[in-house]
C-alpha atoms as a PDB file:
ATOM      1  CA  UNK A   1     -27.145 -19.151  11.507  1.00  0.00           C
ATOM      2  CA  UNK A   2     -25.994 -22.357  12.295  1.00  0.00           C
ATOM      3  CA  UNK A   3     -22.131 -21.330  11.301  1.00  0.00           C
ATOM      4  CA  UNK A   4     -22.068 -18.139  12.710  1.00  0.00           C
ATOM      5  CA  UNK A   5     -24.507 -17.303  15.992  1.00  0.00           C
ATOM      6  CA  UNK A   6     -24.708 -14.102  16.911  1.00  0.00           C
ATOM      7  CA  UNK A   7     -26.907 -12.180  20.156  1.00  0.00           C
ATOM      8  CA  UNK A   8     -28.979  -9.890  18.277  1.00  0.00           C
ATOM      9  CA  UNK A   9     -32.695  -8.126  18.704  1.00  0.00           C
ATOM     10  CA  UNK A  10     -33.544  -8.487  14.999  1.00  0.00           C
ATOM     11  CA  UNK A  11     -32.625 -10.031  11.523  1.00  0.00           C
ATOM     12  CA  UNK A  12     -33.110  -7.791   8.590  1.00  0.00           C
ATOM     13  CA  UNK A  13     -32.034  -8.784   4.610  1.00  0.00           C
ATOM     14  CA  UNK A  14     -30.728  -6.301   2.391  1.00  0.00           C
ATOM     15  CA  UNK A  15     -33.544  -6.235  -0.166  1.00  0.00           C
ATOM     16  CA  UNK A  16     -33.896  -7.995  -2.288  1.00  0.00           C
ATOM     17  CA  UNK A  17     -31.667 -10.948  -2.442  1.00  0.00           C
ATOM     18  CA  UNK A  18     -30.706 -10.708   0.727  1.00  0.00           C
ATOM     19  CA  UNK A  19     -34.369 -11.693   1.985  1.00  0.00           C
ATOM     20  CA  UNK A  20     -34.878 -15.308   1.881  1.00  0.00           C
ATOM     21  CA  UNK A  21     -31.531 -15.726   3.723  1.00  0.00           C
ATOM     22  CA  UNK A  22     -32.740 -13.366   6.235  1.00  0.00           C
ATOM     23  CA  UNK A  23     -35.483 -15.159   6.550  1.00  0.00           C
ATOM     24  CA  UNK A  24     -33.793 -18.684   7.456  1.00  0.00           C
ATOM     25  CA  UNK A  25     -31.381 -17.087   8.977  1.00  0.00           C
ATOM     26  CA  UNK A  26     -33.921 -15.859  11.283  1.00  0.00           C
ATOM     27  CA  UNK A  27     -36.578 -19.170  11.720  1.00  0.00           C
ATOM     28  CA  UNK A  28     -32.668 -21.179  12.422  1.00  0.00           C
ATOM     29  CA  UNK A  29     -31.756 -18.373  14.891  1.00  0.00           C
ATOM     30  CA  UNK A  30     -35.125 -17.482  16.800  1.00  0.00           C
ATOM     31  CA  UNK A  31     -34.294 -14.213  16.604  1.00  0.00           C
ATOM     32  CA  UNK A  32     -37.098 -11.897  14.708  1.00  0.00           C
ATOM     33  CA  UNK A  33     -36.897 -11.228  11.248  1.00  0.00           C
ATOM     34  CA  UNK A  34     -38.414  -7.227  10.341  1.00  0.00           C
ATOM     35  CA  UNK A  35     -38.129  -5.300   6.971  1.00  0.00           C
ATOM     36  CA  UNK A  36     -35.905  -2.670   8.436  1.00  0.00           C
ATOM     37  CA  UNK A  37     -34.593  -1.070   5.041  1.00  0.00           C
ATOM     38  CA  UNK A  38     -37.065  -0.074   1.918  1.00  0.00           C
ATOM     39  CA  UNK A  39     -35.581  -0.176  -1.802  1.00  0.00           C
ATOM     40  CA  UNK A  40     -35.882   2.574  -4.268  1.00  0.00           C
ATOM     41  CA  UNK A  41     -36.654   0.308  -7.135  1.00  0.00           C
ATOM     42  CA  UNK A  42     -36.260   2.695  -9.632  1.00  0.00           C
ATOM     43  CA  UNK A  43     -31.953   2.478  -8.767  1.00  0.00           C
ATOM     44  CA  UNK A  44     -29.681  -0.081 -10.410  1.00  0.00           C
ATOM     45  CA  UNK A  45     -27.670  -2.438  -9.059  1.00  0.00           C
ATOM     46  CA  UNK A  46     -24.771  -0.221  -7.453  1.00  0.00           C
ATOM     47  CA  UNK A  47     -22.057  -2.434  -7.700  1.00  0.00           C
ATOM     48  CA  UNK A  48     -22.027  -2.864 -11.468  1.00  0.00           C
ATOM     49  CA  UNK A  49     -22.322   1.386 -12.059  1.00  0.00           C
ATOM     50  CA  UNK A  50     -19.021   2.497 -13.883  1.00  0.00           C
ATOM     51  CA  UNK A  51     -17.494   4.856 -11.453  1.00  0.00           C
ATOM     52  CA  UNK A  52     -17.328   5.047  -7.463  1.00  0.00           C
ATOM     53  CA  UNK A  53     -18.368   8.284  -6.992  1.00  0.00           C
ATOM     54  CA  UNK A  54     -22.062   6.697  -9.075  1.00  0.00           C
ATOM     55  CA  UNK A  55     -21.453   3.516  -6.850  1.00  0.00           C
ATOM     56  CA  UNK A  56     -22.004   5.834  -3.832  1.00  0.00           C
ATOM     57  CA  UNK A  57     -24.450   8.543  -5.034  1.00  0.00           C
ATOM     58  CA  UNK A  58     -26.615   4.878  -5.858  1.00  0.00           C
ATOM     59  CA  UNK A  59     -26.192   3.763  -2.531  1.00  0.00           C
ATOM     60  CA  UNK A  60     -27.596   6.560  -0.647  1.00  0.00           C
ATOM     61  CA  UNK A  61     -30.703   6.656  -2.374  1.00  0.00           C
ATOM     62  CA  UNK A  62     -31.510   3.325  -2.855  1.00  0.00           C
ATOM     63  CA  UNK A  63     -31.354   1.735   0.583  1.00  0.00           C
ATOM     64  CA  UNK A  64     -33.518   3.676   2.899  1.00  0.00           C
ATOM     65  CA  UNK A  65     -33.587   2.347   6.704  1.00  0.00           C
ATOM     66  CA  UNK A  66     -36.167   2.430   9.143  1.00  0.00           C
ATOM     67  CA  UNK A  67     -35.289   4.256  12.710  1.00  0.00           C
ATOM     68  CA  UNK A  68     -38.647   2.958  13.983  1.00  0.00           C
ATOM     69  CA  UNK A  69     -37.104  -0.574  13.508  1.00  0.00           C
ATOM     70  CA  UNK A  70     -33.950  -0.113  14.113  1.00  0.00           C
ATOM     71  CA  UNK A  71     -33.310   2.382  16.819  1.00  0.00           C
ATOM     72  CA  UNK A  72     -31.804   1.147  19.940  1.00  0.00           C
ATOM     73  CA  UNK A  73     -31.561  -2.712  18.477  1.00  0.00           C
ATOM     74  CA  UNK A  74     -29.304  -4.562  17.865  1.00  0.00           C
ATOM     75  CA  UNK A  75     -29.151  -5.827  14.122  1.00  0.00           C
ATOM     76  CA  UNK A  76     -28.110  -8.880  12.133  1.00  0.00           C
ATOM     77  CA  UNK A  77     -27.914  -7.415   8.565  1.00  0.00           C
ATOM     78  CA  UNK A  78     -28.089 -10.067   5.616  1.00  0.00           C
ATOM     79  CA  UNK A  79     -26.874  -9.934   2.378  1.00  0.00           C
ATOM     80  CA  UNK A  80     -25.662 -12.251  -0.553  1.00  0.00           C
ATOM     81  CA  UNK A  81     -22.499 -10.734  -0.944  1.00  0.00           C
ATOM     82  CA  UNK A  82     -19.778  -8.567  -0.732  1.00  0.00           C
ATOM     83  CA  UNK A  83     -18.336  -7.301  -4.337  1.00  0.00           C
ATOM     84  CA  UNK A  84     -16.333  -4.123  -3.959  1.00  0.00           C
ATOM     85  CA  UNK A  85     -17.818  -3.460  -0.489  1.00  0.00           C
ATOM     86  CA  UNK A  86     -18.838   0.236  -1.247  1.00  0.00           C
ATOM     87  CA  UNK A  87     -22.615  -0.997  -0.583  1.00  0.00           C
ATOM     88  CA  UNK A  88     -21.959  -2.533   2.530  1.00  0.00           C
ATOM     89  CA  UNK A  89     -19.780   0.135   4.179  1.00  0.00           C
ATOM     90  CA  UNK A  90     -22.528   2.674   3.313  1.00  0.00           C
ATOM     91  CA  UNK A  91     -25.460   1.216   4.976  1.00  0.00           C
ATOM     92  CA  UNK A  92     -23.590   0.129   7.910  1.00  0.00           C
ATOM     93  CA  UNK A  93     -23.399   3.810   8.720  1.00  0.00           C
ATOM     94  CA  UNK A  94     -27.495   4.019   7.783  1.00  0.00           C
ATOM     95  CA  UNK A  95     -27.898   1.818   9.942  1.00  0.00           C
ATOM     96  CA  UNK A  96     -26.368   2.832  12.803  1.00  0.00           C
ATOM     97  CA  UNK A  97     -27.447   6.708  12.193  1.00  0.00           C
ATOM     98  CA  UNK A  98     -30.895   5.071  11.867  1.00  0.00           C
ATOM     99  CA  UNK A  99     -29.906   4.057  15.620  1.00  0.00           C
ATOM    100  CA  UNK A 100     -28.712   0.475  15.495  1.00  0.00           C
ATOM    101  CA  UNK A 101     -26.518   0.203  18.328  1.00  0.00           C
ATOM    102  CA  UNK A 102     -24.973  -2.595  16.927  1.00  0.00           C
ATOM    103  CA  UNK A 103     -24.836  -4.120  13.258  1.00  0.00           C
ATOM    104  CA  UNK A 104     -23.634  -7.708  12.306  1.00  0.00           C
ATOM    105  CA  UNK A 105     -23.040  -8.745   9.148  1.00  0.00           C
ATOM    106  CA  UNK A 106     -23.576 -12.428   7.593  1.00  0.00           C
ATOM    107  CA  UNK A 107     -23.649 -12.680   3.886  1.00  0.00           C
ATOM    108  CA  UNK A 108     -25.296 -16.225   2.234  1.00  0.00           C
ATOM    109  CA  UNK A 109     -22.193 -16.637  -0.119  1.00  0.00           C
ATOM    110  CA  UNK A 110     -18.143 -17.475   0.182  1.00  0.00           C
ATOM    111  CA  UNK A 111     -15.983 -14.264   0.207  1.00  0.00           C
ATOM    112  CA  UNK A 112     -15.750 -13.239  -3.628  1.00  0.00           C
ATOM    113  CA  UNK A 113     -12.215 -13.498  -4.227  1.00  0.00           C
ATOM    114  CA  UNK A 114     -11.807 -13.878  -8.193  1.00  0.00           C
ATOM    115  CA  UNK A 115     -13.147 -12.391 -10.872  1.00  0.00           C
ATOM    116  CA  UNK A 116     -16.194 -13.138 -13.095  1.00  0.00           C
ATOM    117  CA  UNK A 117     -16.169 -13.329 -17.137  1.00  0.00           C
ATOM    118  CA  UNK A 118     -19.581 -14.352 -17.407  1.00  0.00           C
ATOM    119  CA  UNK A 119     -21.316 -11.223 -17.310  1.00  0.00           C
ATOM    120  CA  UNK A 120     -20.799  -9.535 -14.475  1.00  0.00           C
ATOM    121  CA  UNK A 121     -18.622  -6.193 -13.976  1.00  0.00           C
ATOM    122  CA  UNK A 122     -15.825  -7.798 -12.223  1.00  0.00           C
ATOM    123  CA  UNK A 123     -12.627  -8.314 -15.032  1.00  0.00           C
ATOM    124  CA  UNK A 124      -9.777  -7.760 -12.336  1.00  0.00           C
ATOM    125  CA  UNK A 125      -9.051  -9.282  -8.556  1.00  0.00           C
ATOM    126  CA  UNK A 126      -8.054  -5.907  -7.609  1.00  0.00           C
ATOM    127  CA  UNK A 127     -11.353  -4.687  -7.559  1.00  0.00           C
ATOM    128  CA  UNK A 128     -12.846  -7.196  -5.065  1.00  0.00           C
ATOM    129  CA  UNK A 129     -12.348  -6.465  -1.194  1.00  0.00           C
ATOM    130  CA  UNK A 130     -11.860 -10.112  -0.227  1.00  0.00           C
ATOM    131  CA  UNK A 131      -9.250 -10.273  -2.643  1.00  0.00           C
ATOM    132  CA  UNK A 132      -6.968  -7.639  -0.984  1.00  0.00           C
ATOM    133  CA  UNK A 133      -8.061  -8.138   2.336  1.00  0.00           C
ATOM    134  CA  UNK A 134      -8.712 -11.194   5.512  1.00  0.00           C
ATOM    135  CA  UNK A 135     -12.032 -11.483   6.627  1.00  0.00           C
ATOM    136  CA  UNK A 136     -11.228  -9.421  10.127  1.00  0.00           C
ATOM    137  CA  UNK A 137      -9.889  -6.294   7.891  1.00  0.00           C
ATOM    138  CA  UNK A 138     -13.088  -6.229   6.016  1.00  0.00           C
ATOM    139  CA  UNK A 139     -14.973  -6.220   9.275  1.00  0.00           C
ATOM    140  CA  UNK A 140     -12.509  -3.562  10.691  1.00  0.00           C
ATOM    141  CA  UNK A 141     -13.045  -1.456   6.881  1.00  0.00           C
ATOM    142  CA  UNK A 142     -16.957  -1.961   7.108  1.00  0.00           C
ATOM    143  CA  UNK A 143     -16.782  -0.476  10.570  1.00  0.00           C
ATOM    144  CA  UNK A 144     -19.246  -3.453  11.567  1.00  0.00           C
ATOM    145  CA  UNK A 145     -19.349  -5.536  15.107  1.00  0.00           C
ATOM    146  CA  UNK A 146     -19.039  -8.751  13.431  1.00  0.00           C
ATOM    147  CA  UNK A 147     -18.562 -10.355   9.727  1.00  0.00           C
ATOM    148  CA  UNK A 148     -19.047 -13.655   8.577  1.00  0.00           C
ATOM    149  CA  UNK A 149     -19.818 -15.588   5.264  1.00  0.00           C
ATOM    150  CA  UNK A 150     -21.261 -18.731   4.384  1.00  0.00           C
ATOM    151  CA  UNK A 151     -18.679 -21.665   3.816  1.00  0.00           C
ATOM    152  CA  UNK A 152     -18.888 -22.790   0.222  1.00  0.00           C
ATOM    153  CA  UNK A 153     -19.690 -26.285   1.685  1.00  0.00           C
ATOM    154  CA  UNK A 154     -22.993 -24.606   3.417  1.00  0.00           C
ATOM    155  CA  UNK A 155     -23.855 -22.496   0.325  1.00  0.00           C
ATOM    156  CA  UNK A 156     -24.077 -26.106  -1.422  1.00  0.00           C
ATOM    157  CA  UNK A 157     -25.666 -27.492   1.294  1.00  0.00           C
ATOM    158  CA  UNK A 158     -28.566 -25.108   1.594  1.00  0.00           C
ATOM    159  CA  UNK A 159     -29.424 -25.499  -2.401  1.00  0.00           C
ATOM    160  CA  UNK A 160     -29.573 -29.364  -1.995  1.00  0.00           C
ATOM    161  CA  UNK A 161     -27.040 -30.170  -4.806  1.00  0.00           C
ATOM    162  CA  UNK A 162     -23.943 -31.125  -5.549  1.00  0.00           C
ATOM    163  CA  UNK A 163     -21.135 -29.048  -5.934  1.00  0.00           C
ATOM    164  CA  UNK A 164     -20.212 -29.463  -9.552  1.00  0.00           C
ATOM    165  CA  UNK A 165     -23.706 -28.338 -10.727  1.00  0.00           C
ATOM    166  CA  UNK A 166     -22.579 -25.109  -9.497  1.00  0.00           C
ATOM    167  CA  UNK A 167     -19.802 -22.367 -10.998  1.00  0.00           C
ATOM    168  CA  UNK A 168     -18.217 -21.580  -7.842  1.00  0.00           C
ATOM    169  CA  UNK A 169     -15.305 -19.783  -9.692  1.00  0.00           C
ATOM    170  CA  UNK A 170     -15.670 -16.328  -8.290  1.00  0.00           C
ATOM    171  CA  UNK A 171     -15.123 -18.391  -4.903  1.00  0.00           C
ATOM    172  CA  UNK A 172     -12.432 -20.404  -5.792  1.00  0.00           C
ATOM    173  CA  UNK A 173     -10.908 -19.281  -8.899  1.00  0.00           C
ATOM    174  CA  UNK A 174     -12.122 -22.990 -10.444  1.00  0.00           C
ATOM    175  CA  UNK A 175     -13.159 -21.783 -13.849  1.00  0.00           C
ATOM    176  CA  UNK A 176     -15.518 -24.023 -15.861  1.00  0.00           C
ATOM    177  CA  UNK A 177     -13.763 -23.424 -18.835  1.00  0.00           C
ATOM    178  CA  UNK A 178      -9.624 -22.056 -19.436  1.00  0.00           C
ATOM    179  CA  UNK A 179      -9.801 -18.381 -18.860  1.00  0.00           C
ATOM    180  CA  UNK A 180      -6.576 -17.719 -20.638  1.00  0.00           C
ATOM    181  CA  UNK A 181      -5.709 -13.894 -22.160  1.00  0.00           C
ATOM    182  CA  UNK A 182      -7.707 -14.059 -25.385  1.00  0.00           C
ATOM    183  CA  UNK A 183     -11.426 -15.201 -23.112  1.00  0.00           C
ATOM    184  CA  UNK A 184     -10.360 -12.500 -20.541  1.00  0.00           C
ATOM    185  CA  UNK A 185     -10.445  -9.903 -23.907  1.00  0.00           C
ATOM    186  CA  UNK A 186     -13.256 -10.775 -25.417  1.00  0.00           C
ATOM    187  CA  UNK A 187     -15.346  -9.976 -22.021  1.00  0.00           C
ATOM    188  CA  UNK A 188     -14.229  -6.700 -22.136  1.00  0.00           C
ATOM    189  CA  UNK A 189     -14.717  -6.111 -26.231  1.00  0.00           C
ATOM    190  CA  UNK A 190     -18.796  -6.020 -24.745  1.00  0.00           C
ATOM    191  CA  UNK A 191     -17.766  -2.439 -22.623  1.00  0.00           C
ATOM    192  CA  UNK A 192     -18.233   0.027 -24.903  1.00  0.00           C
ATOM    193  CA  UNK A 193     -21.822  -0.934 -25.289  1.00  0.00           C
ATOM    194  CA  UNK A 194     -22.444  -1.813 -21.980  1.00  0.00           C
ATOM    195  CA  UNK A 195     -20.771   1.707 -20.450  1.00  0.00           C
ATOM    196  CA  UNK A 196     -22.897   3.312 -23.363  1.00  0.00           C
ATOM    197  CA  UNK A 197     -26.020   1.886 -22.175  1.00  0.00           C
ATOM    198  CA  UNK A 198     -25.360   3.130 -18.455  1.00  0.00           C
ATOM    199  CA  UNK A 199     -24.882   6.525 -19.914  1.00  0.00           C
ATOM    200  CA  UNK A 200     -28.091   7.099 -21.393  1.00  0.00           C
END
């Protein structure tokens, strides 16, 4: 809250990691924090599902908002990132069908700008929205009133460590270890067990 104010009726996290930020976001703000959108826990995590036409059929049933919070309100919307942004574009329009009349977004990380090969579904740059595009165009693509992320300083900051007990490389491309060809290959050599598993 402190790097990016915003007038707004309400604070609401994206559950369920966006919660605790919502939270602080909302005692540093004063504005009120309310559960405004209910999980379907029995939905995986979107971003990592194979194709985007599962991405989106995920999307509409897991995040389910509340009109009786939101209508008429306007809405600071909390989440801890933005991968792809096929999550975020979809709930902005829940939310304002829900009747948000307006919906800012603050997420509790850097823009995601480089791959990870640690684990996580994310081999190429291409596939990352704040990769291909400046902050403003993601705002104008999300169809959202306002955007803004958390400087990598203030995601630091807010843990209470230091910087290099952290792997900030999907932020800054700052890879812990060489991520020449033969690492990048090996990540994907797990795929055919891991798109197996999703297929079951």
């Amino acid at each position: 809250a402190r790097e990016s104010a915003v007038e707004a009726d309400l604070v609401i996290g994206v559950p369920d990691s966006g919660i605790p930020a919502a939270i602080g976001y909302s005692q540093s703000s004063g504005i009120p924090y309310a559960d405004g959108l209910i999980k379907n826990r029995y939905v995986g995590r979107t971003f990592i599902q194979p194709t985007q036409a599962m991405r989106e059929a995920g999307i509409r049933v897991k995040l389910n908002p509340l009109p009786d919070v939101l209508n008429g309100k306007r809405v600071v919307v909390i989440d801890d990132s933005i991968v792809r942004g096929t999550t975020s574009k979809k709930l902005v329009q829940a939310l304002r069908d829900a009747g948000a009349i307006e919906v800012h977004m603050r997420i509790s990380s850097p823009p995601v700008t480089h791959p990870c090969f640690y684990g996580i579904d994310t081999d190429t740059q291409d596939q990352l929205i704040a990769a291909r595009l400046t902050i403003k165009e993601i705002e104008e693509h999300l169809k959202v009133d306002s955007l803004a992320y958390l400087s990598k300083e203030g995601m630091v900051e807010a843990a209470h460590a230091q910087s290099e007990h952290f792997c900030t490389a999907c932020f800054d491309g700052n890879y812990p270890v060489p991520m020449d060809a033969s690492i990048k290959a090996s990540k994907l050599m797990l795929e055919p067990a891991g798109v197996a598993a999703t297929n079951l």
